[in-house]
C-alpha atoms as a PDB file:
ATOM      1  CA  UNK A   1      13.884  20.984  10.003  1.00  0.00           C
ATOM      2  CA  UNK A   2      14.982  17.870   7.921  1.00  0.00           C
ATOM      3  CA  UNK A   3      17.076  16.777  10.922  1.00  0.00           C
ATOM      4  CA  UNK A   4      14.333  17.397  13.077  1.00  0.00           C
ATOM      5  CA  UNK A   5      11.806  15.540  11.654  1.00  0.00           C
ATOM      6  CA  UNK A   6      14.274  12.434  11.255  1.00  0.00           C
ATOM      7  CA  UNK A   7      15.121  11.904  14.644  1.00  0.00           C
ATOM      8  CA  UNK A   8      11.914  12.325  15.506  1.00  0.00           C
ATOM      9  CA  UNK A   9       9.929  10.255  12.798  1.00  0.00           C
ATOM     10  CA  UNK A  10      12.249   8.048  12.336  1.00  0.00           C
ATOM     11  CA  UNK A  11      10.910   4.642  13.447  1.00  0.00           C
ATOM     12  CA  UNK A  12       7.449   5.439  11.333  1.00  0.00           C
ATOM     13  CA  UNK A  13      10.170   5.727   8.317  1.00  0.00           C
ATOM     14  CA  UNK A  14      11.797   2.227   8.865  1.00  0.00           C
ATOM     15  CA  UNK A  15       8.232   0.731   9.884  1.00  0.00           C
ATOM     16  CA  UNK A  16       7.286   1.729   6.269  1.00  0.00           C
ATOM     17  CA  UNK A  17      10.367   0.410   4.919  1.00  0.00           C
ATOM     18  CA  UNK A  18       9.794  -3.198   6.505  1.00  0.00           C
ATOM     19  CA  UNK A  19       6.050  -3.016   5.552  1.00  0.00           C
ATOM     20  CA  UNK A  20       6.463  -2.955   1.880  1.00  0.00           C
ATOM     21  CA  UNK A  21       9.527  -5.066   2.278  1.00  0.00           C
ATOM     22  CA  UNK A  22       7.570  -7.702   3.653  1.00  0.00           C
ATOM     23  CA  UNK A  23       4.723  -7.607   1.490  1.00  0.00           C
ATOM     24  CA  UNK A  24       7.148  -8.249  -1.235  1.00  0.00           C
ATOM     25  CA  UNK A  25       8.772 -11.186   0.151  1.00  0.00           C
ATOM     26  CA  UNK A  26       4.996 -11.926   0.498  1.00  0.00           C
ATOM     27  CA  UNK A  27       4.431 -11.397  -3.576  1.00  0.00           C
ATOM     28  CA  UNK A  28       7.562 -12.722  -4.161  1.00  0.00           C
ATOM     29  CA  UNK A  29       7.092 -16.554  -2.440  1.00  0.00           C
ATOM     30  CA  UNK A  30       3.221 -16.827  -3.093  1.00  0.00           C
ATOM     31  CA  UNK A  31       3.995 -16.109  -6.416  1.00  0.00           C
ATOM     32  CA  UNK A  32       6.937 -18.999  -7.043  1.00  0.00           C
ATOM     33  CA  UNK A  33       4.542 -21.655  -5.424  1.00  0.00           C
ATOM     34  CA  UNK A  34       1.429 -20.856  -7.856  1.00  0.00           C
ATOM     35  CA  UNK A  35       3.472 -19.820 -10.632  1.00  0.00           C
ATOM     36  CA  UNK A  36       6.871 -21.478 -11.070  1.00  0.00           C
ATOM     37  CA  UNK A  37       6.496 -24.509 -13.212  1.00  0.00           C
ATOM     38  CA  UNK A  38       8.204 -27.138 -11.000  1.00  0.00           C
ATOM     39  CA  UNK A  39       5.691 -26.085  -7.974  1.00  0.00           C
ATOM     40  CA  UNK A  40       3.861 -28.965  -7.580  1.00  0.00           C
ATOM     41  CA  UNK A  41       1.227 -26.541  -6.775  1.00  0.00           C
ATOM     42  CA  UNK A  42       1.223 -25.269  -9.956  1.00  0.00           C
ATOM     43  CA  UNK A  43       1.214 -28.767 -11.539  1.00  0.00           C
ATOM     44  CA  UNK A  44      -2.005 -29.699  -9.767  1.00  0.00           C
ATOM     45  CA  UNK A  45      -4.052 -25.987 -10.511  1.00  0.00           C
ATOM     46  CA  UNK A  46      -4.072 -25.825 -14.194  1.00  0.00           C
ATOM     47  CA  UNK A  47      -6.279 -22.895 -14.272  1.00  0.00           C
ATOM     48  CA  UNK A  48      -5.042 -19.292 -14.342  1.00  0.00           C
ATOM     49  CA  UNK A  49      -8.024 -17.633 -13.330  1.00  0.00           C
ATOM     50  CA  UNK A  50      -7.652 -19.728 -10.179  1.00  0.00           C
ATOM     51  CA  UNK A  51      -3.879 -19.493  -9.373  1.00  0.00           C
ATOM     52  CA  UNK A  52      -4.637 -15.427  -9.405  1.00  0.00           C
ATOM     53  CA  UNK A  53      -7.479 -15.765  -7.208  1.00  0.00           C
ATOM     54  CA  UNK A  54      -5.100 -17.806  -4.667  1.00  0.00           C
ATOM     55  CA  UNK A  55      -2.831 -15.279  -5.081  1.00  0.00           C
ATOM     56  CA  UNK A  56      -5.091 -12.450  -4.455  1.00  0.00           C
ATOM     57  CA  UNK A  57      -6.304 -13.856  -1.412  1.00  0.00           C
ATOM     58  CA  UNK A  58      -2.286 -14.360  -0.018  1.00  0.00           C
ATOM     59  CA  UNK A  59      -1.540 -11.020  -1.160  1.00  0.00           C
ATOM     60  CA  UNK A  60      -4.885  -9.311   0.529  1.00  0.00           C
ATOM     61  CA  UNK A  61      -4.038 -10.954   3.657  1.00  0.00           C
ATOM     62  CA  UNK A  62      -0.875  -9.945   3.791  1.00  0.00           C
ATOM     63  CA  UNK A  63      -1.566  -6.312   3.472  1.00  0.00           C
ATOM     64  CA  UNK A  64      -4.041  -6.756   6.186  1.00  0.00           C
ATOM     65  CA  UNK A  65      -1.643  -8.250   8.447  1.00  0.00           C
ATOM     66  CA  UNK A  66       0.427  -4.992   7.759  1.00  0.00           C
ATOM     67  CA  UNK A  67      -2.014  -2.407   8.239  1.00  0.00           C
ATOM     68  CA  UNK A  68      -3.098  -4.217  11.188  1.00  0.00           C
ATOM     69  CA  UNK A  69      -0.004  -4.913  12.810  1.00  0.00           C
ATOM     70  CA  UNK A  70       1.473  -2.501  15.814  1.00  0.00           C
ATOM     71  CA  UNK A  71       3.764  -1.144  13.283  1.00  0.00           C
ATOM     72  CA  UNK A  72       1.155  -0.489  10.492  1.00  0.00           C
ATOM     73  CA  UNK A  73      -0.857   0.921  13.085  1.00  0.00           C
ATOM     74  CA  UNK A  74       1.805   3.317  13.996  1.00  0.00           C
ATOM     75  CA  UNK A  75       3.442   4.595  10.697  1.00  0.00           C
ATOM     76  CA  UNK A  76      -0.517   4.288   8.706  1.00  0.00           C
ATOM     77  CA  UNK A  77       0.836   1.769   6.732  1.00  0.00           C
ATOM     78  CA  UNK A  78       0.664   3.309   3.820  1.00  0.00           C
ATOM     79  CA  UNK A  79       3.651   1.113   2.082  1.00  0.00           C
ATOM     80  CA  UNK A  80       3.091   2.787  -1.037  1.00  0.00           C
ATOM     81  CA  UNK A  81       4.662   6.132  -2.323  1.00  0.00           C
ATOM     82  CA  UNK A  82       1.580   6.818  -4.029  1.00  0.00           C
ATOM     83  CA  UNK A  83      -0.603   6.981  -1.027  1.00  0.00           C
ATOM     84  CA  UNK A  84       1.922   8.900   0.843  1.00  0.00           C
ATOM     85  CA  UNK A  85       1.985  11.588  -1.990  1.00  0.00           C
ATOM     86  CA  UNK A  86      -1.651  11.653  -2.005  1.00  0.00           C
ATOM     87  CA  UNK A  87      -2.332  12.512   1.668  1.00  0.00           C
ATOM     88  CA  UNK A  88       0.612  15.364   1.064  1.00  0.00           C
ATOM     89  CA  UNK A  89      -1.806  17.055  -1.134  1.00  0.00           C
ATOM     90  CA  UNK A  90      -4.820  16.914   1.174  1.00  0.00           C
ATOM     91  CA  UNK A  91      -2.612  18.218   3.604  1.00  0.00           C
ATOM     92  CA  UNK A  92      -2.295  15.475   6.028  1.00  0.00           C
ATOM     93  CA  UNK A  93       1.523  15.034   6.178  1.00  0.00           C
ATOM     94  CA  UNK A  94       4.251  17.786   5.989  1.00  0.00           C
ATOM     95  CA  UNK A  95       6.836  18.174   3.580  1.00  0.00           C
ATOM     96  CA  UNK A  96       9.647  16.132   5.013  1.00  0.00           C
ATOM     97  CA  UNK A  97       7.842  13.274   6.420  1.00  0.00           C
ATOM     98  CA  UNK A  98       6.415  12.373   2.513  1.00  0.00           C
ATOM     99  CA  UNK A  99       9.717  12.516   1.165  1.00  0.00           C
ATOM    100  CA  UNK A 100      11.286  10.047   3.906  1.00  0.00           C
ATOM    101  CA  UNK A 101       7.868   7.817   3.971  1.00  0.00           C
ATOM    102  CA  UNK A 102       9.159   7.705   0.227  1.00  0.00           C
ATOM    103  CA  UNK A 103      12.679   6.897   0.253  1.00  0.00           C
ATOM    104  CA  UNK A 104      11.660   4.548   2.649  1.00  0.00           C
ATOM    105  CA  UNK A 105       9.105   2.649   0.347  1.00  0.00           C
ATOM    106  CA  UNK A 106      11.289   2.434  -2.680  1.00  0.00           C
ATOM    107  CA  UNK A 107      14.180   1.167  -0.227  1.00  0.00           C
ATOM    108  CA  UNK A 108      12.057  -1.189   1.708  1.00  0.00           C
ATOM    109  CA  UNK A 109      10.645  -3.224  -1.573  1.00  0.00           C
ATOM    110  CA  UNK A 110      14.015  -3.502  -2.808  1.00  0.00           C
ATOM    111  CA  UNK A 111      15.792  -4.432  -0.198  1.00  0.00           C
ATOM    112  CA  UNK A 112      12.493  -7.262   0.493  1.00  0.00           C
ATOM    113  CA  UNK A 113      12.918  -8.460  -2.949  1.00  0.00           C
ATOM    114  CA  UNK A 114      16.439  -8.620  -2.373  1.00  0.00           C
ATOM    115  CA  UNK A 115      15.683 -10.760   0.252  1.00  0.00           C
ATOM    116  CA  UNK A 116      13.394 -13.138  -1.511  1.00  0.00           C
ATOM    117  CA  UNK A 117      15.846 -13.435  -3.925  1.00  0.00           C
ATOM    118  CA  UNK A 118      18.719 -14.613  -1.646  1.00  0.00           C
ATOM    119  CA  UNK A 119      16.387 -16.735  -0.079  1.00  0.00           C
ATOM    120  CA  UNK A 120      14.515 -18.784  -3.075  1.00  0.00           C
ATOM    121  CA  UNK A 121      16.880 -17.877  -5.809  1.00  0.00           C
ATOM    122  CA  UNK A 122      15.416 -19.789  -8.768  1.00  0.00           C
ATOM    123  CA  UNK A 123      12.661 -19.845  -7.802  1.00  0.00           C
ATOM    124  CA  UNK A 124      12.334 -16.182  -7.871  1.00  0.00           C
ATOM    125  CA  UNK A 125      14.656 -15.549 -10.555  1.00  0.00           C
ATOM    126  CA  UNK A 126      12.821 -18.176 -13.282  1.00  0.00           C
ATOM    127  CA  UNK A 127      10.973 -16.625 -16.344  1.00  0.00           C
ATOM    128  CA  UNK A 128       7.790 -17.895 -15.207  1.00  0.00           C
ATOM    129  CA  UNK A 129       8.087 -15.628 -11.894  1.00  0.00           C
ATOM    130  CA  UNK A 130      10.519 -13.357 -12.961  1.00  0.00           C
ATOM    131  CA  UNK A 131      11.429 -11.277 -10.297  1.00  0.00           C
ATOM    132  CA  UNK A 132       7.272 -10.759  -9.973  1.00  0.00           C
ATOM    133  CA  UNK A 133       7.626  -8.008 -12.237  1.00  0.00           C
ATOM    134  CA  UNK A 134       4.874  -5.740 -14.032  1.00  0.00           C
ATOM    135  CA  UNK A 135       4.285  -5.036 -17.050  1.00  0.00           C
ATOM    136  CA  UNK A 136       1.460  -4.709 -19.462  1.00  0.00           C
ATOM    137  CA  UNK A 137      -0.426  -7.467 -20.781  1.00  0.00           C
ATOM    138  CA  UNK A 138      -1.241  -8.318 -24.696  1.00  0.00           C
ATOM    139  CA  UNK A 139      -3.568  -5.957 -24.815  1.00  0.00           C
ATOM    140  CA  UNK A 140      -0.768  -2.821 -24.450  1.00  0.00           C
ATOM    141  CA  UNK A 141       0.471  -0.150 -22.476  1.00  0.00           C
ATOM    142  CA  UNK A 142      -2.503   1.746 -22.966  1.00  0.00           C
ATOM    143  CA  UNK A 143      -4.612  -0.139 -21.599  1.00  0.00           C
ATOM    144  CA  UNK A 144      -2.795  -1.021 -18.782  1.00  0.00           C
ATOM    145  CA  UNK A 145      -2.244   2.865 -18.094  1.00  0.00           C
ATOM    146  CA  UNK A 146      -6.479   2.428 -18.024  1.00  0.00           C
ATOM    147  CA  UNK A 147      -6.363  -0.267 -16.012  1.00  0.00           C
ATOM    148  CA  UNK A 148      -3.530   1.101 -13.466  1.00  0.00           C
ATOM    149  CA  UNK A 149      -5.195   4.520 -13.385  1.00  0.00           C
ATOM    150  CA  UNK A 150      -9.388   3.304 -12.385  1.00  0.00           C
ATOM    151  CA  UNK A 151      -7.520   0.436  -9.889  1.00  0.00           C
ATOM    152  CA  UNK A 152      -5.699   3.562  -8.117  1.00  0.00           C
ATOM    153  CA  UNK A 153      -8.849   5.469  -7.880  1.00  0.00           C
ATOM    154  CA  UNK A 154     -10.888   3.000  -6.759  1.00  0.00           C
ATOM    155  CA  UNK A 155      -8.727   1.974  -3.845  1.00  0.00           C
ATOM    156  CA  UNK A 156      -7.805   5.559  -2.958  1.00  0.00           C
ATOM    157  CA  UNK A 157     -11.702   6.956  -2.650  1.00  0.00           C
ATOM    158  CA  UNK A 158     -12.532   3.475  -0.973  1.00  0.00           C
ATOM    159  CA  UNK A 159      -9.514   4.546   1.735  1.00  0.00           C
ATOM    160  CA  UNK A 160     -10.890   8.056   2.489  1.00  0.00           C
ATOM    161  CA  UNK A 161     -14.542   7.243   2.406  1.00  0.00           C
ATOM    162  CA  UNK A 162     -14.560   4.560   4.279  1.00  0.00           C
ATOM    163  CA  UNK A 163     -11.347   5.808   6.907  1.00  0.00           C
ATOM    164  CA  UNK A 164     -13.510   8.256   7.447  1.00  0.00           C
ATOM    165  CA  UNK A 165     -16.681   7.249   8.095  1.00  0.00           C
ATOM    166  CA  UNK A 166     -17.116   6.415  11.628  1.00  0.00           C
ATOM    167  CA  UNK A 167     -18.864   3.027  12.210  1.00  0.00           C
ATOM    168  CA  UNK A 168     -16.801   1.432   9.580  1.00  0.00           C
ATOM    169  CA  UNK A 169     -13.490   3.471   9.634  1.00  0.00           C
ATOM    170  CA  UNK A 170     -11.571   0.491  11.843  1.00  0.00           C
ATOM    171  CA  UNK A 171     -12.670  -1.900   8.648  1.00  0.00           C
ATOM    172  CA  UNK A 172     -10.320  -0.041   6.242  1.00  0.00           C
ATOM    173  CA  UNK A 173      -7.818  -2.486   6.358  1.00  0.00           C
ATOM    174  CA  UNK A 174     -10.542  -5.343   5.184  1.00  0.00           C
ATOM    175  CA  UNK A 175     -11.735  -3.685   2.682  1.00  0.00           C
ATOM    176  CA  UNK A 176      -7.801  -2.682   1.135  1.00  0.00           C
ATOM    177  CA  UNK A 177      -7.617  -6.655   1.813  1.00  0.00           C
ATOM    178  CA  UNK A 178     -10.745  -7.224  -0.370  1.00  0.00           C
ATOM    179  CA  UNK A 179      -9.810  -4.612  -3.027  1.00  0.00           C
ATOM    180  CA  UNK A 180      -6.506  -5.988  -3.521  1.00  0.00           C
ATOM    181  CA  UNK A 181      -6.940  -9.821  -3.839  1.00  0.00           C
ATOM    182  CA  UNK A 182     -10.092  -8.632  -6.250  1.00  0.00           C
ATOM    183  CA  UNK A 183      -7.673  -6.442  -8.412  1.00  0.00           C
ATOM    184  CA  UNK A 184      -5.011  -9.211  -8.243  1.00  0.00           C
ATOM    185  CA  UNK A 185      -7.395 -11.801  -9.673  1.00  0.00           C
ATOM    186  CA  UNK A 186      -9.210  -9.543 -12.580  1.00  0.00           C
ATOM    187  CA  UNK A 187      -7.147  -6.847 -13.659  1.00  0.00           C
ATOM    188  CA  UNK A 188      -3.491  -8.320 -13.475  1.00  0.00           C
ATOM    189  CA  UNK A 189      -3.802  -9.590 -17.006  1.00  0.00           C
ATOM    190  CA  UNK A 190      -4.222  -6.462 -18.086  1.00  0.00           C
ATOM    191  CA  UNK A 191      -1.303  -4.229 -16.375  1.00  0.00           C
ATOM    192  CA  UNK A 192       0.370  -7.025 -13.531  1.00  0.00           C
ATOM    193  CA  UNK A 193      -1.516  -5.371 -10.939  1.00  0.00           C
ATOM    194  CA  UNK A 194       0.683  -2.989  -9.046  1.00  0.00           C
ATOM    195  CA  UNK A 195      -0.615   0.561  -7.648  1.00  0.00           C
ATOM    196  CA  UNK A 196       2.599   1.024  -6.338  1.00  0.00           C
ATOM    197  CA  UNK A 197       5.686   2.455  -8.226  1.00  0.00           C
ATOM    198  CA  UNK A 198       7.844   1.471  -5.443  1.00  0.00           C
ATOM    199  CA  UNK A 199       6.623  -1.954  -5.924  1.00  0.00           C
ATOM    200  CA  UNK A 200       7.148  -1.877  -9.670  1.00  0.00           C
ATOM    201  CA  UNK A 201      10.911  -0.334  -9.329  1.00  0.00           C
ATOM    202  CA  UNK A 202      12.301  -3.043  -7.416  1.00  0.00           C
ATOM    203  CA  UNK A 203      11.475  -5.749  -9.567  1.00  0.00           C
ATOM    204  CA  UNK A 204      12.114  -3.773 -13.195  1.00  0.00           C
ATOM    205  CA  UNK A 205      15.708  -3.363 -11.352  1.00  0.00           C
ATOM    206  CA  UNK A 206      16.259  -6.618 -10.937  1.00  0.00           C
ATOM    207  CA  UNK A 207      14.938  -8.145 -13.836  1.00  0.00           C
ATOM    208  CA  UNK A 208      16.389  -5.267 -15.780  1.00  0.00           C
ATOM    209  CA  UNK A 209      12.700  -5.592 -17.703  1.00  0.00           C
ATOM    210  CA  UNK A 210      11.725  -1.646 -17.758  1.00  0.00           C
ATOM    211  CA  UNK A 211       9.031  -2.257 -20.415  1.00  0.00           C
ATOM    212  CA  UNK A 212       6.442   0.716 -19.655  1.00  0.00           C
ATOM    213  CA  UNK A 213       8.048   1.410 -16.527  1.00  0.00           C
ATOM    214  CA  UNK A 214       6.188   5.335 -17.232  1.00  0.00           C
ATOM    215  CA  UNK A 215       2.875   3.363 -16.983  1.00  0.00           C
ATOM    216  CA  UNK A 216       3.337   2.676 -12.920  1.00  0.00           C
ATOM    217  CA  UNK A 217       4.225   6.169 -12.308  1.00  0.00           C
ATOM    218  CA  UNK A 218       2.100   8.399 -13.920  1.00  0.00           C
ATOM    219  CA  UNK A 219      -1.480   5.997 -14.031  1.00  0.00           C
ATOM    220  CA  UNK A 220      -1.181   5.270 -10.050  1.00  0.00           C
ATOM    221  CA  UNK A 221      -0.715   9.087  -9.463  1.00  0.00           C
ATOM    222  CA  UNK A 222      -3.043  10.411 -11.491  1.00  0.00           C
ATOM    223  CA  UNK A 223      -5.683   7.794  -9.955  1.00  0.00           C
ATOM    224  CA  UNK A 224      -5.234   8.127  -6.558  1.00  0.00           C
ATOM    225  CA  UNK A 225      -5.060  12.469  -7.106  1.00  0.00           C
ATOM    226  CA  UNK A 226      -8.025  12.468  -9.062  1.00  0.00           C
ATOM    227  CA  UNK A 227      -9.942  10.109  -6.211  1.00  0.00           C
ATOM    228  CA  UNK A 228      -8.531  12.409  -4.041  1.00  0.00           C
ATOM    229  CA  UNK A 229     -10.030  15.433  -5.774  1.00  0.00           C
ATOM    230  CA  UNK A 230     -13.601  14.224  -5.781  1.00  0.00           C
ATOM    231  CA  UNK A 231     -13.907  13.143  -2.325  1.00  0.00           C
ATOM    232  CA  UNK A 232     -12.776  16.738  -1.136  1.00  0.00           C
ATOM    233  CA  UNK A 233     -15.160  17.979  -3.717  1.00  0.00           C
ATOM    234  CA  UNK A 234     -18.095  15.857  -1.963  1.00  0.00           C
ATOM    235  CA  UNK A 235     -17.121  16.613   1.534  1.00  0.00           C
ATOM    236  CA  UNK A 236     -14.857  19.025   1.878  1.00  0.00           C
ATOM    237  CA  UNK A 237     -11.418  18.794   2.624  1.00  0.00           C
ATOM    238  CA  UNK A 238     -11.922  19.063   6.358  1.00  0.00           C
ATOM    239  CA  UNK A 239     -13.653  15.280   6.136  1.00  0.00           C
ATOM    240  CA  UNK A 240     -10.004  13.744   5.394  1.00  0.00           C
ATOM    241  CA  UNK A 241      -9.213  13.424   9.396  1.00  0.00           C
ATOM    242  CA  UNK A 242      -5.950  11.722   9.184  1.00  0.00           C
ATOM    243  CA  UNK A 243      -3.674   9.958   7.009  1.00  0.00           C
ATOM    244  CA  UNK A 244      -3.746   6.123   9.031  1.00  0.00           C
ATOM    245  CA  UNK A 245      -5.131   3.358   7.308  1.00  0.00           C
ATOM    246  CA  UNK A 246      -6.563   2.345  11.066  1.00  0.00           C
ATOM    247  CA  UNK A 247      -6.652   5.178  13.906  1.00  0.00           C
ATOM    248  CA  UNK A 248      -8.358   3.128  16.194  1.00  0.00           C
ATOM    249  CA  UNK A 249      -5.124   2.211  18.412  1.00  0.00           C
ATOM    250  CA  UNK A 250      -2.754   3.642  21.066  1.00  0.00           C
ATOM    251  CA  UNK A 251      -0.255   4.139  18.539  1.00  0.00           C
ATOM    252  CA  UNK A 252       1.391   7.513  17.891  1.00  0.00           C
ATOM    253  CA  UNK A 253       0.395   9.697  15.339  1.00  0.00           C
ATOM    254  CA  UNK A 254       2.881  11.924  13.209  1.00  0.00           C
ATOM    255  CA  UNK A 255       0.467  13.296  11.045  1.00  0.00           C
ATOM    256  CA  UNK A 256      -1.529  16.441  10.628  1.00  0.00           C
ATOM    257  CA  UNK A 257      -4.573  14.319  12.594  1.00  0.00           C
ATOM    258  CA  UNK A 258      -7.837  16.135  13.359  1.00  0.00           C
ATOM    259  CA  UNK A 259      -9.294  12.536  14.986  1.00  0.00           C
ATOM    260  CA  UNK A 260      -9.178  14.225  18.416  1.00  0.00           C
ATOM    261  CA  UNK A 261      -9.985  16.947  18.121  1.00  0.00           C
ATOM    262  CA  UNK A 262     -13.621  16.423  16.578  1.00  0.00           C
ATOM    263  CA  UNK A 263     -17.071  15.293  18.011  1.00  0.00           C
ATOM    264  CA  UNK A 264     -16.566  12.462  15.639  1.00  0.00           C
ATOM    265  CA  UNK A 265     -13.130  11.416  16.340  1.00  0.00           C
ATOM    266  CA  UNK A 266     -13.684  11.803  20.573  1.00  0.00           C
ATOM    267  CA  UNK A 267     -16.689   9.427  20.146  1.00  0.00           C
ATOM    268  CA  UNK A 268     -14.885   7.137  17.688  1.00  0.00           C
ATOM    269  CA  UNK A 269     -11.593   7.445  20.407  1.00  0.00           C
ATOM    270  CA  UNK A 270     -14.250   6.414  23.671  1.00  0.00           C
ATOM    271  CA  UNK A 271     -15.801   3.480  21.648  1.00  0.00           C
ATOM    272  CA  UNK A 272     -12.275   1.984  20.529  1.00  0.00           C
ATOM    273  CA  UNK A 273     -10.780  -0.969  22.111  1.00  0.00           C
ATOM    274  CA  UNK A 274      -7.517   0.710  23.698  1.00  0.00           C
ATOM    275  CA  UNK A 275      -7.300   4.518  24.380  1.00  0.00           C
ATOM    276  CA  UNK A 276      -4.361   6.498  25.079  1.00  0.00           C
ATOM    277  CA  UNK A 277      -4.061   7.591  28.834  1.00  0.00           C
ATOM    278  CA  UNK A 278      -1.907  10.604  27.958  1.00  0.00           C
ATOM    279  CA  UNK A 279      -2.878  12.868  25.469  1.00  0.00           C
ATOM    280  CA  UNK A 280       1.020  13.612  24.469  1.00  0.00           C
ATOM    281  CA  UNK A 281       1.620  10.176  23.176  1.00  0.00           C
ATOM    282  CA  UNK A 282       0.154  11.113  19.938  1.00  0.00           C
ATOM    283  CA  UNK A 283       2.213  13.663  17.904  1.00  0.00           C
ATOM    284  CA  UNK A 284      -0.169  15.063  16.209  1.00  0.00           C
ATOM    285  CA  UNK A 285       1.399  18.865  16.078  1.00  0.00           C
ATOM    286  CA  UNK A 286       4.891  17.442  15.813  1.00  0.00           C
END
């Protein structure tokens, strides 16, 4: 079965890889321009309220881009072990699929900050951006566990109400976009912003900074489940349709997708801008 589902799923598994790979090569160079002190564009922006909101807006963009992109339309672009683990649990992907989507993640935003750092060196590597890590602000690990935890659940319920909502499902990219250049520019004081303990592994590696690493892996989780648990609570389990971030696209599907096969999801399919002439390019029951 584990072979099985590898050769099969294989390019969804890389796509995820490269996704948060490039989103951290994203982090990693927006980051060094706003915050490294010999960036000119840090000389000339003094405040820090502002550099975050600049930041925000690179870093929402760029996970539009991905969850937009033929690839992110493909593997869901989830790019976050988190979200992968949560759509396990509503039953949306099978067994083997989460744990490669995982190994994937954690691989893919190493190896991208890897990258980075080969690239831009100092500028990745000086105190100031230090390998982008995060950790908790002055206020503590506790509240940064806060902070990580209601961040998590809002962006997870915002995913499956929205994704599933027909006349604004194709939008759930935009609003992820909006969510996470808001979170980058009010909460990162407060925990570094991250969501994603893929995303916060890489960079305690190489900075060898592990300083509340427990806060990324247990606050994320327990948001994202607990969002999770209300909106099946609200509507049912049966309402979470598929695990895609945008299903609106002649892109395969590996998941346990019910798009198709509902009054909602053959309407949704008719209205979208490309549909699939044959049925078996999706694989759904895969």
């Amino acid at each position: 079965m584990m072979m099985q589902e590898l050769r099969k799923h294989y390019p969804e598994y890389l796509m995820e890889a490269v996704g948060l790979g490039i989103f951290m090569i994203s982090a990693a160079l927006v980051t060094a321009l706003l915050e490294h002190p010999a960036s000119l564009i840090h000389q000339t922006i003094a405040n820090p309220l502002l550099r975050r909101f600049i930041i925000g807006v690179a870093m929402g963009l760029t996970a539009i881009c991905i969850i937009y992109s033929p690839w992110g339309k493909q593997s869901g672009a989830h790019i976050n072990p988190v979200v992968t683990l949560t759509f396990f649990r509503l039953g949306k992907i099978k067994l083997w699929d989460a744990i490669f989507y995982i190994l994937a993640q954690f691989l893919g935003g190493l190896s991208g900050l890897l990258f980075a750092v080969a690239v831009f060196k100092n500028a990745v590597t000086d105190p100031a951006v230090n390998y982008i890590t995060t950790i908790p602000g002055v206020s503590g690990a506790g509240i940064a566990f806060l902070a990580e935890l209601v961040i998590s659940f809002g962006v997870m319920l915002m995913i499956l109400f929205v994704s599933n909502t027909p006349k604004i499902a194709r939008f759930t990219g935009i609003f992820a976009g909006v969510l996470i250049a808001t979170y980058i520019t009010v909460e990162a004081p407060l925990s570094g912003m991250s969501m994603n303990p893929a995303r916060t592994l890489a960079s305690a590696i190489l900075s060898h900074n592990w300083t509340a690493i427990w806060v990324y892996f247990t606050a994320p989780l327990l948001g994202m489940l607990l969002a999770a648990e209300i909106y099946v609570k609200l509507k049912g389990k049966k309402a979470v349709r598929c695990a895609k971030l945008h299903h609106h696209n002649n892109k395969r599907c590996i998941f346990r997708c019910n798009y198709r096969h509902s009054k909602v999801g053959q309407m949704q399919w008719l209205l979208s801008d490309r549909l699939p002439i044959n049925p078996r390019e999706n694989d759904h029951d895969s």
